[in-house]
C-alpha atoms as a PDB file:
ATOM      1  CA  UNK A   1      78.672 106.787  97.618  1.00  0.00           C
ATOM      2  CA  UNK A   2      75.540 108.356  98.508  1.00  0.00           C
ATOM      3  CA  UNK A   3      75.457 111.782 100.316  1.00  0.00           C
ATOM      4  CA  UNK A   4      73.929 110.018 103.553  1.00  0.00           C
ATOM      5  CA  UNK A   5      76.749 107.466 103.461  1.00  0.00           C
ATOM      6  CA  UNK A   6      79.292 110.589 103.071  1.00  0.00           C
ATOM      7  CA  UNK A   7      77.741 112.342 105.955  1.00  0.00           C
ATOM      8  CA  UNK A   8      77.354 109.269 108.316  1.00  0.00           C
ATOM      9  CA  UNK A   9      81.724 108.280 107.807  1.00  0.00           C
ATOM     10  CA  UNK A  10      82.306 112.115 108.386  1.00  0.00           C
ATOM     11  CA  UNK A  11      80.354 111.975 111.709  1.00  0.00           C
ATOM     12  CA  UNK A  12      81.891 108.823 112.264  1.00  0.00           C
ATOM     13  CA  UNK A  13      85.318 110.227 111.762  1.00  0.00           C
ATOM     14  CA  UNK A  14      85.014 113.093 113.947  1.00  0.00           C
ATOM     15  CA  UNK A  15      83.318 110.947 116.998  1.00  0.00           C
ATOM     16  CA  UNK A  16      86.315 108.426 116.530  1.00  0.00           C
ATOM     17  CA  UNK A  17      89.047 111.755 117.010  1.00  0.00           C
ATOM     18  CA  UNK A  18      87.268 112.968 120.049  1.00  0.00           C
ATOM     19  CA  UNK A  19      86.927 109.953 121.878  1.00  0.00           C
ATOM     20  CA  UNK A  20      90.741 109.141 120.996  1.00  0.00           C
ATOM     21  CA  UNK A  21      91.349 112.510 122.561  1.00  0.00           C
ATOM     22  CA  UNK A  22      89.248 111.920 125.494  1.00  0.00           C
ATOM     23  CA  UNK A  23      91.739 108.312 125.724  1.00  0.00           C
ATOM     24  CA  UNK A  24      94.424 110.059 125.876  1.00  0.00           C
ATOM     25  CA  UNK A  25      93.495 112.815 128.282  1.00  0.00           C
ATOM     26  CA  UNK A  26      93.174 110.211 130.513  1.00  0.00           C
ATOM     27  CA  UNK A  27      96.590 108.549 130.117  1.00  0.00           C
ATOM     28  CA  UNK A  28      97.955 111.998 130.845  1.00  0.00           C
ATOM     29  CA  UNK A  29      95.905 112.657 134.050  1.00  0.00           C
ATOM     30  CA  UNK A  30      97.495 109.199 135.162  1.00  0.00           C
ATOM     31  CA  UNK A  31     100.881 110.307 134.752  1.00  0.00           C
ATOM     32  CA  UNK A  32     100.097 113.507 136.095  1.00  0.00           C
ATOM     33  CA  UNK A  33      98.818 111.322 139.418  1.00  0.00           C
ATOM     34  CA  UNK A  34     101.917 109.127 139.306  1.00  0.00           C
ATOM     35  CA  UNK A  35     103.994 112.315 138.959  1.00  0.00           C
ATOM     36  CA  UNK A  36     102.636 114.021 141.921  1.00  0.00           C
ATOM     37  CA  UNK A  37     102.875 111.005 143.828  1.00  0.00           C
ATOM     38  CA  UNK A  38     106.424 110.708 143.560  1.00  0.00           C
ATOM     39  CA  UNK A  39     106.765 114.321 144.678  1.00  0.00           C
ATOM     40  CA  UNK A  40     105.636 112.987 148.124  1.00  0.00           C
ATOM     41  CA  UNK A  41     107.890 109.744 147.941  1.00  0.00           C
ATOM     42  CA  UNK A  42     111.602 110.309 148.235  1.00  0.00           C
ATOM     43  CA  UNK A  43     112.060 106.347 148.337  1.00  0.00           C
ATOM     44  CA  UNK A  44     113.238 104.604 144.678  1.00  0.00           C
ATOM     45  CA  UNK A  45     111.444 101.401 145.793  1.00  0.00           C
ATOM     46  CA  UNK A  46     108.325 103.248 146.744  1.00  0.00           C
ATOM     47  CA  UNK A  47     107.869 105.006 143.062  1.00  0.00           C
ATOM     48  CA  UNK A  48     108.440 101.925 141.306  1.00  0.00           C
ATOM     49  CA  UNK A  49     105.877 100.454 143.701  1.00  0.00           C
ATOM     50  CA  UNK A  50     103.316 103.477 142.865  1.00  0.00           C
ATOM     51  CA  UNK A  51     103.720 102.893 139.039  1.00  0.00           C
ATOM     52  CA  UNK A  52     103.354  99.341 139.190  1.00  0.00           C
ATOM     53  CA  UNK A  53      99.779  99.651 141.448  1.00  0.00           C
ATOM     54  CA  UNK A  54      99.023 102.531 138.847  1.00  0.00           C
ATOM     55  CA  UNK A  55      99.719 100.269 135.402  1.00  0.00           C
ATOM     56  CA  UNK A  56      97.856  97.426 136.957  1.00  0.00           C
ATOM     57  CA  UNK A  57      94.871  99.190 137.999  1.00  0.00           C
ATOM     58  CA  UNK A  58      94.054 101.556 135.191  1.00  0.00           C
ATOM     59  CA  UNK A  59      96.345  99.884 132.197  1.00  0.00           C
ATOM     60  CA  UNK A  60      96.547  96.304 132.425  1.00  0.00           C
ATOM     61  CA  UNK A  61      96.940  93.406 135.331  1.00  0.00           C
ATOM     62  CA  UNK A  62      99.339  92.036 133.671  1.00  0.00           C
ATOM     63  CA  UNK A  63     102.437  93.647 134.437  1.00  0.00           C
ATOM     64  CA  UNK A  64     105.875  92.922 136.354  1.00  0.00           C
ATOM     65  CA  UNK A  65     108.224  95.352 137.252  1.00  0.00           C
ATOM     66  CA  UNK A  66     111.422  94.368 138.281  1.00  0.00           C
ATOM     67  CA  UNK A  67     114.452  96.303 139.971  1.00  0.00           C
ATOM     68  CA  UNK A  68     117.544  94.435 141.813  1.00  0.00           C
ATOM     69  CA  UNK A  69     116.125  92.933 144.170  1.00  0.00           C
ATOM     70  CA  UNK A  70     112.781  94.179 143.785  1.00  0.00           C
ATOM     71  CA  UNK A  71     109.761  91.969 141.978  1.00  0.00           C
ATOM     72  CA  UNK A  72     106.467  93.024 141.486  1.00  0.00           C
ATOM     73  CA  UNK A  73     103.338  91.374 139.849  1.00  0.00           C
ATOM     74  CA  UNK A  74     101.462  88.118 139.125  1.00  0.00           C
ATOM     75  CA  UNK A  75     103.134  84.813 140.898  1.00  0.00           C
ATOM     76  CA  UNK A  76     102.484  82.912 137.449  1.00  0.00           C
ATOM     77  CA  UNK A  77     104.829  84.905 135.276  1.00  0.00           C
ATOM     78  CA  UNK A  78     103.004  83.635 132.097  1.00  0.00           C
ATOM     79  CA  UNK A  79     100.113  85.390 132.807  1.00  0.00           C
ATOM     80  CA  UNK A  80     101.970  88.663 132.010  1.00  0.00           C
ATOM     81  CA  UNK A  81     102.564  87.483 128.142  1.00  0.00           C
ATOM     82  CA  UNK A  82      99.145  86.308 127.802  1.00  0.00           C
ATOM     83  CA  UNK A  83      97.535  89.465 126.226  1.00  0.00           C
ATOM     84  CA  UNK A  84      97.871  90.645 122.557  1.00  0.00           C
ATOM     85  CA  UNK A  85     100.077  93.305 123.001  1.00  0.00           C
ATOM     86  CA  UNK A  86     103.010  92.633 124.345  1.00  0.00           C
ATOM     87  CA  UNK A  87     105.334  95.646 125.671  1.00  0.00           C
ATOM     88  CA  UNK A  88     109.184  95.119 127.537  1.00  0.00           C
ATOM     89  CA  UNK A  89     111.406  97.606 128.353  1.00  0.00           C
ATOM     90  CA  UNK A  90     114.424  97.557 130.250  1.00  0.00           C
ATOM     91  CA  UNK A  91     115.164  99.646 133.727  1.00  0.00           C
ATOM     92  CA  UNK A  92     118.883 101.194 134.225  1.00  0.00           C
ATOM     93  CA  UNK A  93     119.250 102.873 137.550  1.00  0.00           C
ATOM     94  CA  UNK A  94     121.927 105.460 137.744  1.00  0.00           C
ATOM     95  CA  UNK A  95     124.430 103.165 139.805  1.00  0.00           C
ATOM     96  CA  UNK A  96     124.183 100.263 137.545  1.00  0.00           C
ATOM     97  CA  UNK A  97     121.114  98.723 139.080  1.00  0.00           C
ATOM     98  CA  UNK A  98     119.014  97.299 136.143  1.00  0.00           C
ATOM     99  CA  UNK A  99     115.650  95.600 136.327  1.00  0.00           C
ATOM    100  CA  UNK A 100     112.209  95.916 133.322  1.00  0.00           C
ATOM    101  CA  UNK A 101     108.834  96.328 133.031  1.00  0.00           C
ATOM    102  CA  UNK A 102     106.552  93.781 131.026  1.00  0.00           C
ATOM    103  CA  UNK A 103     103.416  94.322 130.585  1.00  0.00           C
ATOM    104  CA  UNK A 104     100.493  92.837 128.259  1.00  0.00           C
ATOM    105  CA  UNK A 105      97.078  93.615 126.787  1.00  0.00           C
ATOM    106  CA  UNK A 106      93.931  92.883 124.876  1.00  0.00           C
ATOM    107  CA  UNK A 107      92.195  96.064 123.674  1.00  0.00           C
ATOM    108  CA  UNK A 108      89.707  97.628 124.740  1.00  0.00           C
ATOM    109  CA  UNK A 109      90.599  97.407 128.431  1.00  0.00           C
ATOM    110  CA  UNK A 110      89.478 100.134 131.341  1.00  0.00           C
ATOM    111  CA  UNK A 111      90.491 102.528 129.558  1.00  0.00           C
ATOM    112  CA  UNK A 112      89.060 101.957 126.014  1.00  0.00           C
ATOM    113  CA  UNK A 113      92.581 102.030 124.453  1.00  0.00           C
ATOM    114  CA  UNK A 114      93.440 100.673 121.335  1.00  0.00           C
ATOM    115  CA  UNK A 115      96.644  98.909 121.039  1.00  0.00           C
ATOM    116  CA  UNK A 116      98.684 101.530 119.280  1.00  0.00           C
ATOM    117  CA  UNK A 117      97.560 104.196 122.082  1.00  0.00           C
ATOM    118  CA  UNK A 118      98.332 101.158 124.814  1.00  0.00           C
ATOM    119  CA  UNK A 119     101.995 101.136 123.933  1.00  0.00           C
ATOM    120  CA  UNK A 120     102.268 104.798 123.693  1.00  0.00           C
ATOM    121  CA  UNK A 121     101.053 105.259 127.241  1.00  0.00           C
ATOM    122  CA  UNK A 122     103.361 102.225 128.520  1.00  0.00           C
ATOM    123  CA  UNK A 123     106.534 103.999 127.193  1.00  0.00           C
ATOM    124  CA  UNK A 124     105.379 106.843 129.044  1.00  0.00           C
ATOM    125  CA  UNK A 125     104.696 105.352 132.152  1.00  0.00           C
ATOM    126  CA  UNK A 126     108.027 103.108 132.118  1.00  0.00           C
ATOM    127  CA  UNK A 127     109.471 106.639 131.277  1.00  0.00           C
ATOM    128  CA  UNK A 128     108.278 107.493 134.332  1.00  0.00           C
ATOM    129  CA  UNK A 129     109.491 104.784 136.003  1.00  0.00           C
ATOM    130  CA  UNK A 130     112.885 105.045 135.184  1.00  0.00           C
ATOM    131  CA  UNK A 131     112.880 108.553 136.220  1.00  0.00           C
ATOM    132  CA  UNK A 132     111.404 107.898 139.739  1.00  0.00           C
ATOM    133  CA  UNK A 133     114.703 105.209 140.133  1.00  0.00           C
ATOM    134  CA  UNK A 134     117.102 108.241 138.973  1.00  0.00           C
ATOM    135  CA  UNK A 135     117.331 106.206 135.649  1.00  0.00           C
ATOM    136  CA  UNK A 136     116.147 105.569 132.521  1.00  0.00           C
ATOM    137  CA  UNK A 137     114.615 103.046 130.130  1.00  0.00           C
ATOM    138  CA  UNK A 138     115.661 101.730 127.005  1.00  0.00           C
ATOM    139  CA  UNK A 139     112.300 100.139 125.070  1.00  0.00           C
ATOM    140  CA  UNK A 140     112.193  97.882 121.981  1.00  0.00           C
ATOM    141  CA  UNK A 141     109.626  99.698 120.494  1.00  0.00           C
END
């Protein structure tokens, strides 16, 4: 390997770590946003509402949030498994309500994600989710 090729994958290297950094600083000012948002919002349905307008806008339109009685996302429910990355995670509210979040993806997306950093930021966000019902989630990955 030539000393230009050596010096070209360094620079390559580095540019790669700081624009994964620059990914993932925007994840966190989402969840920051959907974080403050709930501050405002005392109502359970509400929050889940705000996360699921937040996922679909900045992470993915395919997503479906579901809680009791409560559905949210696409009427054609195979349009939510239709991306390359799949992510599920189930919803348990602290009186026994249940419900999940599905979501799916094909990389890059708004956000220039790749699929590894995709999932990361959707157990975060259905993290978050649980949280704003009271709950938790339990995720498969």
């Amino acid at each position: 390997m030539s000393m230009h090729d050596q010096t070209e994958e360094k620079f390559s290297v580095a540019l790669d770590s700081i624009q994964g950094k620059r990914r993932i600083e925007r994840v966190l000012e989402a969840a920051n946003a959907l974080l403050d948002r709930y501050s405002t919002e005392p109502d359970h349905t509400e929050r889940l509402r705000l996360a699921h307008e937040l996922i679909r806008r900045n992470f993915t339109p395919q997503v479906t949030i579901t809680f009791g009685d409560l559905t949210l996302g696409p009427d054609d429910p195979e349009t939510v498994s239709s991306g390359e990355t799949l992510f599920h995670c189930k919803i348990h509210g602290p009186d026994g309500g249940s419900g999940s979040l599905t979501a799916s993806y094909t990389a890059p997306g708004s956000l220039g994600l790749t699929a590894p950093e995709w999932l990361t930021a959707m157990r975060l966000l259905a993290g978050l989710g649980g949280l704003g019902v009271g709950g938790w989630v339990t995720c498969s990955r």
